[in-house]
PDB file of N, CA and C in Angstrom:
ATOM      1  N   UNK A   1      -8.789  -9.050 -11.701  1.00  0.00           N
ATOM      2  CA  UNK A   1      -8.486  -7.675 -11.360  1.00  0.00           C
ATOM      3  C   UNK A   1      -7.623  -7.088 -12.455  1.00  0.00           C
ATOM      4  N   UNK A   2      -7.930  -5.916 -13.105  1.00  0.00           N
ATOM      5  CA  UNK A   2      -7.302  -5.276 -14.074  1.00  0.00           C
ATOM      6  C   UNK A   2      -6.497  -4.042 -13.529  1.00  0.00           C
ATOM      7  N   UNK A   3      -5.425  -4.569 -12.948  1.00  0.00           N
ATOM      8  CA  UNK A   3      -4.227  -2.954 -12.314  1.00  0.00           C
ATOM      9  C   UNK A   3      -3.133  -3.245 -13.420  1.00  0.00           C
ATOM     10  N   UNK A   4      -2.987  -1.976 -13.838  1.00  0.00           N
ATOM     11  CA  UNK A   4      -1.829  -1.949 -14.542  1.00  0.00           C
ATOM     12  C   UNK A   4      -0.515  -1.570 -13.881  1.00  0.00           C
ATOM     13  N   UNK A   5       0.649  -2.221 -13.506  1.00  0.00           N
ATOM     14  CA  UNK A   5       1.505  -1.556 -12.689  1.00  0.00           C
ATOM     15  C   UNK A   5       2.667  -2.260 -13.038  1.00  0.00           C
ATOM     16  N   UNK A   6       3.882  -1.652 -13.552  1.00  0.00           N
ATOM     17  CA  UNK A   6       5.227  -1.846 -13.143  1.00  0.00           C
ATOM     18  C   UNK A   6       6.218  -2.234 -12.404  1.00  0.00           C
ATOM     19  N   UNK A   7       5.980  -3.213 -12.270  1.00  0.00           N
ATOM     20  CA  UNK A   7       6.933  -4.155 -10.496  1.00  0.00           C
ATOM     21  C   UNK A   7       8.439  -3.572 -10.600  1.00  0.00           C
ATOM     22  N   UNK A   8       8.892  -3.052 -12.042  1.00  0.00           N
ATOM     23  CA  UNK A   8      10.391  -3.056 -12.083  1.00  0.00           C
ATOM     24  C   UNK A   8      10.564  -1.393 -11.506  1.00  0.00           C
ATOM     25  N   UNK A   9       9.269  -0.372 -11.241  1.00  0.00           N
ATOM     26  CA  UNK A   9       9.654   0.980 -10.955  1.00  0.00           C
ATOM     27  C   UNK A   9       9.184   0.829  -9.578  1.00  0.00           C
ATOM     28  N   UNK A  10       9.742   2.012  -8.986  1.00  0.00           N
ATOM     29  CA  UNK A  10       9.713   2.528  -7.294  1.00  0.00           C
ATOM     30  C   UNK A  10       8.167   2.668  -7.457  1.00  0.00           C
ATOM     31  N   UNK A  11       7.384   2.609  -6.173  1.00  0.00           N
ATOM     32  CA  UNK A  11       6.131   2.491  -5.599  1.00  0.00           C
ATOM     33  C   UNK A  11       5.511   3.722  -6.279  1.00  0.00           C
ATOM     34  N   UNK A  12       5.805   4.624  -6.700  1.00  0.00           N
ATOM     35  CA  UNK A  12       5.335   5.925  -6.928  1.00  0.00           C
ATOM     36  C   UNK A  12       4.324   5.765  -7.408  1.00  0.00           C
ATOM     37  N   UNK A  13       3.044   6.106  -6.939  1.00  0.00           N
ATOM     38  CA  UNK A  13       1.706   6.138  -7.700  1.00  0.00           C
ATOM     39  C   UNK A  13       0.916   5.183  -7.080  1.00  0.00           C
ATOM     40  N   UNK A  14       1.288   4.229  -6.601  1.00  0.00           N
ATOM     41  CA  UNK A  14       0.666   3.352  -5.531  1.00  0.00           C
ATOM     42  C   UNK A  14      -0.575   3.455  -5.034  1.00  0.00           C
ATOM     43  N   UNK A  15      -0.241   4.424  -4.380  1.00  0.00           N
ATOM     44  CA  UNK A  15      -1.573   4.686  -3.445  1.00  0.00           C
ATOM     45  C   UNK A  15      -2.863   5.236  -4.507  1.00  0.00           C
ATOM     46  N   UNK A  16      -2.120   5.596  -5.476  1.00  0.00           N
ATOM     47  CA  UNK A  16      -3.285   6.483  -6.648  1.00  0.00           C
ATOM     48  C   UNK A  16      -4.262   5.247  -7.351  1.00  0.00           C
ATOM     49  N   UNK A  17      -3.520   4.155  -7.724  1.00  0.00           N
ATOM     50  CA  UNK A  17      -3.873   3.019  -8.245  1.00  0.00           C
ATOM     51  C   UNK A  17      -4.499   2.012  -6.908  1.00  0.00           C
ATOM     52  N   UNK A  18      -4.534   2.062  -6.109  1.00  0.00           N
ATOM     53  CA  UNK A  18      -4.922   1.424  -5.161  1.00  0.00           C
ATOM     54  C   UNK A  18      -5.883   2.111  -4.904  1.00  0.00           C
ATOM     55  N   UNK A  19      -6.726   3.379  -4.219  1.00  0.00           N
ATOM     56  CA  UNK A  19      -7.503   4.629  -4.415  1.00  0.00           C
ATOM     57  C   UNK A  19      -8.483   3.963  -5.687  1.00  0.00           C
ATOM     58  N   UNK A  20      -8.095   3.994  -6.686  1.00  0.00           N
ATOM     59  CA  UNK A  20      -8.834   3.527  -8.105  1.00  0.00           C
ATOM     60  C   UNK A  20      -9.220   2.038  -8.165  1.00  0.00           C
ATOM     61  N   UNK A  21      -8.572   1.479  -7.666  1.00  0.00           N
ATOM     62  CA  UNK A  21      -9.199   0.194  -7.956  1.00  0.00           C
ATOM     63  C   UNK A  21     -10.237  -0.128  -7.039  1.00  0.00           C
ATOM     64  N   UNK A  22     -10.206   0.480  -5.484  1.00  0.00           N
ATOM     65  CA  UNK A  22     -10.988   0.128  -4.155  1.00  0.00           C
ATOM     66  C   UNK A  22     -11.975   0.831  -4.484  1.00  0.00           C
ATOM     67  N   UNK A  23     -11.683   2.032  -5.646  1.00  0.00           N
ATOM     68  CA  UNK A  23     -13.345   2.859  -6.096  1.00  0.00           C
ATOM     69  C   UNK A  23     -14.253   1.867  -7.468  1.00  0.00           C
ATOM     70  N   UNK A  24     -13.021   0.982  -8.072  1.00  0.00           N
ATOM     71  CA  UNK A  24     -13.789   0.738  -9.179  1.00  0.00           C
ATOM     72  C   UNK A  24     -14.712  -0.455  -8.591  1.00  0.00           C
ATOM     73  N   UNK A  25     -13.555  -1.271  -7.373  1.00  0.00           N
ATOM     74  CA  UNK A  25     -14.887  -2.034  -7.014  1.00  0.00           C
ATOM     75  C   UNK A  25     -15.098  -2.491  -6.047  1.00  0.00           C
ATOM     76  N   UNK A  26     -16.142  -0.925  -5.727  1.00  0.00           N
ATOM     77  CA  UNK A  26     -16.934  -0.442  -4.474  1.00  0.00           C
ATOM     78  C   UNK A  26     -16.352  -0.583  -3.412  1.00  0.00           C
ATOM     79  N   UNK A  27     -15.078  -0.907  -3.085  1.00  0.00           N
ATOM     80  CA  UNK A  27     -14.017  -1.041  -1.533  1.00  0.00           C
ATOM     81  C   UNK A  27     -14.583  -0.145  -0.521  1.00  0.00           C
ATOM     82  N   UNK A  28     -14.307   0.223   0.461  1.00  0.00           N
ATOM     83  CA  UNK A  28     -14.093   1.347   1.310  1.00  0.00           C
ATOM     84  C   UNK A  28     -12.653   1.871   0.931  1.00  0.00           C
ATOM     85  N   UNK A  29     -12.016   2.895   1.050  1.00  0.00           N
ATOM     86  CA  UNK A  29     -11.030   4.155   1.049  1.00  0.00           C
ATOM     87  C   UNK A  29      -9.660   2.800   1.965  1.00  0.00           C
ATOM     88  N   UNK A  30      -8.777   2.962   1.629  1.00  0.00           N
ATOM     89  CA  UNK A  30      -7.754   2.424   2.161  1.00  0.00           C
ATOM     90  C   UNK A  30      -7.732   2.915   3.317  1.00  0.00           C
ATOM     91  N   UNK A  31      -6.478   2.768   4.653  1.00  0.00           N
ATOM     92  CA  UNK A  31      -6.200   3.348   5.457  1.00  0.00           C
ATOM     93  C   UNK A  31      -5.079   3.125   5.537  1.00  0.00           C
ATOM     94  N   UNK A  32      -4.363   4.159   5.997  1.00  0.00           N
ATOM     95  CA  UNK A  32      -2.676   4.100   5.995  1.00  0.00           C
ATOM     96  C   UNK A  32      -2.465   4.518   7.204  1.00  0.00           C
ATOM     97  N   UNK A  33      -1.276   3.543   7.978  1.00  0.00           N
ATOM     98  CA  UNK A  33      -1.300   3.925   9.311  1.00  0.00           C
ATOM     99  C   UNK A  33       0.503   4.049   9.586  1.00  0.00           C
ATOM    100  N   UNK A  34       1.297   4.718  10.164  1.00  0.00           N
ATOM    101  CA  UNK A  34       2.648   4.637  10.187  1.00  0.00           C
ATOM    102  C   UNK A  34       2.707   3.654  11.265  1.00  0.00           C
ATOM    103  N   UNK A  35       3.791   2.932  10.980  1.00  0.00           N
ATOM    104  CA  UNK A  35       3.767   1.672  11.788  1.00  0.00           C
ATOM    105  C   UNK A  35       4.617   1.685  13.459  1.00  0.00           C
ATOM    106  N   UNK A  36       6.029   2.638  12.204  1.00  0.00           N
ATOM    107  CA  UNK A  36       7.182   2.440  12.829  1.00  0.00           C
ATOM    108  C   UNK A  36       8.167   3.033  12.473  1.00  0.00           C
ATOM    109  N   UNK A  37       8.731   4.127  13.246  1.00  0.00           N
ATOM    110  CA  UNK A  37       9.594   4.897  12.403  1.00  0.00           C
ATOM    111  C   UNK A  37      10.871   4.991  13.672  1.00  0.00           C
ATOM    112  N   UNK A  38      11.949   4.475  12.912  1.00  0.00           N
ATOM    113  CA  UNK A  38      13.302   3.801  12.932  1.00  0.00           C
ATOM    114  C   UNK A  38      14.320   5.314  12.830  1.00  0.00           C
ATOM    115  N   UNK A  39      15.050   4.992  13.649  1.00  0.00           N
ATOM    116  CA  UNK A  39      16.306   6.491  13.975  1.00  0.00           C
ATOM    117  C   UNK A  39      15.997   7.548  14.576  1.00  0.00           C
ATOM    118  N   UNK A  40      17.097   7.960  14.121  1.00  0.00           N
ATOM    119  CA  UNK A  40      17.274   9.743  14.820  1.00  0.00           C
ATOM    120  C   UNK A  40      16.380  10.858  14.218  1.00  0.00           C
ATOM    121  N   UNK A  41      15.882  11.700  14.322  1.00  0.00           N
ATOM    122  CA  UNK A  41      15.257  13.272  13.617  1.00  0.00           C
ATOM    123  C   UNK A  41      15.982  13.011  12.049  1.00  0.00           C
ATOM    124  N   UNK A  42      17.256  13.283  12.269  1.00  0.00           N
ATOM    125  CA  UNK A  42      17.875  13.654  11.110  1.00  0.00           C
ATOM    126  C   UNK A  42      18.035  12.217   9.985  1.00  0.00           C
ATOM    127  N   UNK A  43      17.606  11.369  10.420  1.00  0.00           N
ATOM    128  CA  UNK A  43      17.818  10.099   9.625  1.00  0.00           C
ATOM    129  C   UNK A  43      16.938   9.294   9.845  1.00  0.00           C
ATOM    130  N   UNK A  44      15.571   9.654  10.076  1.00  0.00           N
ATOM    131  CA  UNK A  44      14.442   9.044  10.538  1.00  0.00           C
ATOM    132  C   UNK A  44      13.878   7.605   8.793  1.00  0.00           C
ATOM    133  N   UNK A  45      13.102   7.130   9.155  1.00  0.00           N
ATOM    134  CA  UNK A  45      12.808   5.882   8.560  1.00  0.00           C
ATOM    135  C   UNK A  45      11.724   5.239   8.549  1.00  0.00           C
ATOM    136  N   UNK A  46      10.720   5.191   7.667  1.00  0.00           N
ATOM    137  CA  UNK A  46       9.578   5.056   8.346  1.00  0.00           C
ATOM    138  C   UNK A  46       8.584   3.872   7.762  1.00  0.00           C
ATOM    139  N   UNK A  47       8.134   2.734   8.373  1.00  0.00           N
ATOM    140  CA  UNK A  47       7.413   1.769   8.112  1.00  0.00           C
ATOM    141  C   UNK A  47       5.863   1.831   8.259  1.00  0.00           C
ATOM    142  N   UNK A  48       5.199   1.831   6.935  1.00  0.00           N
ATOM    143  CA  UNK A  48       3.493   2.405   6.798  1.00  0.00           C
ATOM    144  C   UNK A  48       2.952   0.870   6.587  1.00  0.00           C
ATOM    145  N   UNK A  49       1.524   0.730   7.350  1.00  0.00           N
ATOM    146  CA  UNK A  49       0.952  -0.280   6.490  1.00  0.00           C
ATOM    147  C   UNK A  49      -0.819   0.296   6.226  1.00  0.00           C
ATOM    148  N   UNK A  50      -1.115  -0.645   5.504  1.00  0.00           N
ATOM    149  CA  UNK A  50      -2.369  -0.126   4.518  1.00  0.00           C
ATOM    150  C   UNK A  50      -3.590  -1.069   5.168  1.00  0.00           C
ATOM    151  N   UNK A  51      -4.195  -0.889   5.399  1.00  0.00           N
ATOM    152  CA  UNK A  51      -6.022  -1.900   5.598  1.00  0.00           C
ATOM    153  C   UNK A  51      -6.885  -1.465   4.894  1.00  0.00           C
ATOM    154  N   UNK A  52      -7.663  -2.630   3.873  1.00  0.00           N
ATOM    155  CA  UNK A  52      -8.841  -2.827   3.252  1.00  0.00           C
ATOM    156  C   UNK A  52      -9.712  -3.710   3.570  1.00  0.00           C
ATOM    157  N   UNK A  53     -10.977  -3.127   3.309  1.00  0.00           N
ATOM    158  CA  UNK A  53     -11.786  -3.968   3.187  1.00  0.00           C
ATOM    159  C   UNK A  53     -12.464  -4.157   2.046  1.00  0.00           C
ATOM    160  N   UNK A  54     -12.479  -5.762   1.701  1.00  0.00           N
ATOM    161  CA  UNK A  54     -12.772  -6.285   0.146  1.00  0.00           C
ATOM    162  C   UNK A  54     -14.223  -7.035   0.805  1.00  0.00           C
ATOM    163  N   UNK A  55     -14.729  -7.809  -0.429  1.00  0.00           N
ATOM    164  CA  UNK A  55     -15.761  -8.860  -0.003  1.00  0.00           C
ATOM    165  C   UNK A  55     -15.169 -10.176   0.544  1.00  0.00           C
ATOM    166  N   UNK A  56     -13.871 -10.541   0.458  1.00  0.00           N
ATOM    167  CA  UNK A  56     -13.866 -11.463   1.373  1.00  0.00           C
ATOM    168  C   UNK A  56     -13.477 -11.336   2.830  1.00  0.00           C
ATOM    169  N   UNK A  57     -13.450  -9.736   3.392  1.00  0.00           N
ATOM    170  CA  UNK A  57     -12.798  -9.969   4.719  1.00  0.00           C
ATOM    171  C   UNK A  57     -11.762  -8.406   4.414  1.00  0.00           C
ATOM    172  N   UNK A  58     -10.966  -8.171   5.981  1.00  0.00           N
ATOM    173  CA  UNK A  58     -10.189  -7.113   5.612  1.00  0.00           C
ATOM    174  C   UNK A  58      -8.909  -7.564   5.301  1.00  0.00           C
ATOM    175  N   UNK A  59      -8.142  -6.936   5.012  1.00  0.00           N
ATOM    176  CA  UNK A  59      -6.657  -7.059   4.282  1.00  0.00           C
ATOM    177  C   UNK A  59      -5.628  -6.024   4.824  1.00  0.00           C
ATOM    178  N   UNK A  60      -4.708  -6.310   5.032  1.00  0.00           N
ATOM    179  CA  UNK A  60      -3.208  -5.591   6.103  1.00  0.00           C
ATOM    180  C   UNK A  60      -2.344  -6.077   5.922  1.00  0.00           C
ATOM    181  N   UNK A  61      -1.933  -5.284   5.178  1.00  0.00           N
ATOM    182  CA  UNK A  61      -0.056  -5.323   4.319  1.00  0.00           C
ATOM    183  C   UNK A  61       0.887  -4.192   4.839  1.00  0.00           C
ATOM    184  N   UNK A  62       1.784  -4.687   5.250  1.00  0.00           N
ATOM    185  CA  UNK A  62       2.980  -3.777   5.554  1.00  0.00           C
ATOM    186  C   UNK A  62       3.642  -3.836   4.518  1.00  0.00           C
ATOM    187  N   UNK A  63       4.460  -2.137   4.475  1.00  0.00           N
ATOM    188  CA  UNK A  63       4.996  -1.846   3.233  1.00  0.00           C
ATOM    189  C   UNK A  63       6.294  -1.774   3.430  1.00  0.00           C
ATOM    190  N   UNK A  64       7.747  -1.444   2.798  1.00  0.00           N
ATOM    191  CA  UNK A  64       9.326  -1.673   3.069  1.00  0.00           C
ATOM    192  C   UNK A  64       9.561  -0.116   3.765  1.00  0.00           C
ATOM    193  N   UNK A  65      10.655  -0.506   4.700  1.00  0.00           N
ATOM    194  CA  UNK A  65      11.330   0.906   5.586  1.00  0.00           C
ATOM    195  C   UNK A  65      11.356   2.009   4.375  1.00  0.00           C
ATOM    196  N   UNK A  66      11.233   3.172   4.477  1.00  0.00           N
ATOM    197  CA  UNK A  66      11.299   4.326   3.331  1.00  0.00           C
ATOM    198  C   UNK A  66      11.814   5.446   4.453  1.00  0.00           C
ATOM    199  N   UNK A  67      12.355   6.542   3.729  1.00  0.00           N
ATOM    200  CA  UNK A  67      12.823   7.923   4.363  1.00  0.00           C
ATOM    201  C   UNK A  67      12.220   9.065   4.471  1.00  0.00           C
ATOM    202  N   UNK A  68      10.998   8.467   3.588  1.00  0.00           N
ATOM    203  CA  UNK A  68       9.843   9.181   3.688  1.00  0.00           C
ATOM    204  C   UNK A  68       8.497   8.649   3.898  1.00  0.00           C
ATOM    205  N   UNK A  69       7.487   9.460   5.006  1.00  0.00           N
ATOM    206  CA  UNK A  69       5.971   8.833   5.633  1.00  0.00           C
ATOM    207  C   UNK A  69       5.386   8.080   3.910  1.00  0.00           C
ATOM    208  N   UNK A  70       5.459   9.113   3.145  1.00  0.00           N
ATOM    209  CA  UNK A  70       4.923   9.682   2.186  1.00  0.00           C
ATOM    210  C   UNK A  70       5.571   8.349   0.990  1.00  0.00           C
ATOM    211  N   UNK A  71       6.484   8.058   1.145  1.00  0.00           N
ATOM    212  CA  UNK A  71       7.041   6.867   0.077  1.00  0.00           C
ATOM    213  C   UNK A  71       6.975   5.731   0.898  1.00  0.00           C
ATOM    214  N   UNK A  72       6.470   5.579   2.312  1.00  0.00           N
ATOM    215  CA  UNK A  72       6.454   3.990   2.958  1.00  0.00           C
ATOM    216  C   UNK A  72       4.507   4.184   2.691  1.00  0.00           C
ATOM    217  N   UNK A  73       3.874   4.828   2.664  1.00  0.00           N
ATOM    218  CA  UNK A  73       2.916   4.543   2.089  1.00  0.00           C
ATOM    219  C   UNK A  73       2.848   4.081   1.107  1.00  0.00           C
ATOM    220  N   UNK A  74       2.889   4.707  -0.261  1.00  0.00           N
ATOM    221  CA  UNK A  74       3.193   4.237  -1.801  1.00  0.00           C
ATOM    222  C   UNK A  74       3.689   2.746  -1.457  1.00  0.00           C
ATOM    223  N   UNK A  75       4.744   1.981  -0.816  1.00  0.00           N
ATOM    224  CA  UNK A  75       5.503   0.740  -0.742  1.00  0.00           C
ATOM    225  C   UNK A  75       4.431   0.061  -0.028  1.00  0.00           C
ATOM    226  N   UNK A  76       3.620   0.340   0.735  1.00  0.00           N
ATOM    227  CA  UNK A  76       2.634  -0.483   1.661  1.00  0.00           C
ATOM    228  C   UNK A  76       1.375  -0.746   0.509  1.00  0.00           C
ATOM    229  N   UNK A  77       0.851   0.393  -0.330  1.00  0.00           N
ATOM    230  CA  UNK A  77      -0.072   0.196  -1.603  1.00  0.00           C
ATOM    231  C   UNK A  77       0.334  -0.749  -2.288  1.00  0.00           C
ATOM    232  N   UNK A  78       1.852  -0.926  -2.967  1.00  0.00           N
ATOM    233  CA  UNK A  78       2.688  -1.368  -3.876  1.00  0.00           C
ATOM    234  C   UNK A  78       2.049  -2.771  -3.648  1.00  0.00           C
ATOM    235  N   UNK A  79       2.860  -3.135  -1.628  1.00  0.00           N
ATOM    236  CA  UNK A  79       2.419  -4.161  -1.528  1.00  0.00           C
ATOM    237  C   UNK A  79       0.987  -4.953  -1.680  1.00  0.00           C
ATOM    238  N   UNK A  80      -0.080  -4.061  -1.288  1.00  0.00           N
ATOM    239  CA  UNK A  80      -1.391  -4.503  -1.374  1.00  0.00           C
ATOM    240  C   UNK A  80      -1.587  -4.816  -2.331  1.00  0.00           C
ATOM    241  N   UNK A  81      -1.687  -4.061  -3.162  1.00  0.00           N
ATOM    242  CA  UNK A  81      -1.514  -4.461  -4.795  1.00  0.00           C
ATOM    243  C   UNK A  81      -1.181  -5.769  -5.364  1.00  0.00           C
ATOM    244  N   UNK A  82       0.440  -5.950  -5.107  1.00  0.00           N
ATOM    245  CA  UNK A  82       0.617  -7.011  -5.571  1.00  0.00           C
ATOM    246  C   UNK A  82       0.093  -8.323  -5.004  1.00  0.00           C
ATOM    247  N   UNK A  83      -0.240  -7.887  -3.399  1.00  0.00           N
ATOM    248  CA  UNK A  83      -1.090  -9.131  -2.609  1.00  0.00           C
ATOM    249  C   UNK A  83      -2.229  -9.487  -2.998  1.00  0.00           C
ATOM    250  N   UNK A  84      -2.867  -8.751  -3.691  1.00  0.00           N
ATOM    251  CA  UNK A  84      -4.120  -8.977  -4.853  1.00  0.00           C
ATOM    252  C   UNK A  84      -4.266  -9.174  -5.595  1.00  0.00           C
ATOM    253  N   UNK A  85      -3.010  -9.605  -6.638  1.00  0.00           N
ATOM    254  CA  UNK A  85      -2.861  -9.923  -7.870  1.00  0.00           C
ATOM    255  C   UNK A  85      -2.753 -11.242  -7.920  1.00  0.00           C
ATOM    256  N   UNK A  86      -1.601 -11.313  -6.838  1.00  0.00           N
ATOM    257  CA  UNK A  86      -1.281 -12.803  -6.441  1.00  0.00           C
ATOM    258  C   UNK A  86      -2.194 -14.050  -5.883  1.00  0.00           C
ATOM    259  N   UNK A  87      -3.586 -13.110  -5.004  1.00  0.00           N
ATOM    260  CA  UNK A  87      -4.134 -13.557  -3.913  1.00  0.00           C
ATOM    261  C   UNK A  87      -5.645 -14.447  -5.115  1.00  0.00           C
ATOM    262  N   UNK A  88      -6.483 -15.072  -4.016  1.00  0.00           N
ATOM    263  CA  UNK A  88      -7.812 -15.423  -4.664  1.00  0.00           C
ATOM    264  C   UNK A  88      -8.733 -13.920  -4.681  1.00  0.00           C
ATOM    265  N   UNK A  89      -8.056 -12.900  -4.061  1.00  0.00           N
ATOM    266  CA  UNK A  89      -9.235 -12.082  -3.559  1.00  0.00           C
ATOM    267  C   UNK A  89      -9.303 -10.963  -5.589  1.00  0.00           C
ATOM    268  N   UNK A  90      -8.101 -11.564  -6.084  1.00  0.00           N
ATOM    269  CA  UNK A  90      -8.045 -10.759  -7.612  1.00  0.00           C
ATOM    270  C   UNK A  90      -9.295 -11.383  -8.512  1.00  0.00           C
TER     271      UNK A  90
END
């Protein structure tokens, strides 16, 4: 698997590179689901995770608490990502 990505920067772009790679080969579209969102209105917290489906089967990674829907996604990609780099499924 050829992802180019930065482990030492924040998730940002995540989902864009994850999007690209599930198109380069032939995936279905990710899905991002909010898991779990932690506190009050004003200090809310929110835990996203991601499902794919690859050729060996589907895949479901939870991503780290964020303060935003929108950045616990990116962290749930982050993770997929790196679970594919690491994994046999790269």
């Amino acid at each position: 698997m050829d992802v180019e990505f930065d482990p030492t920067k924040e998730c940002e772009g995540a989902k864009q590179k994850l999007n690209e790679l599930c198109q380069r080969e032939k995936w279905p579209k990710p899905t991002y689901r909010v898991e779990k969102e932690i506190g009050p209105a004003h200090d809310r917290r929110f835990i996203c995770s991601v499902q794919i489906i690859i050729a060996e089967g589907m895949l479901f990674v939870m991503g780290g608490e964020k303060s935003r829907a929108k950045d616990a996604e990116n962290s749930a990609a982050l993770a997929t990502i790196r679970s594919l780099q690491e994994s046999k499924f790269s």
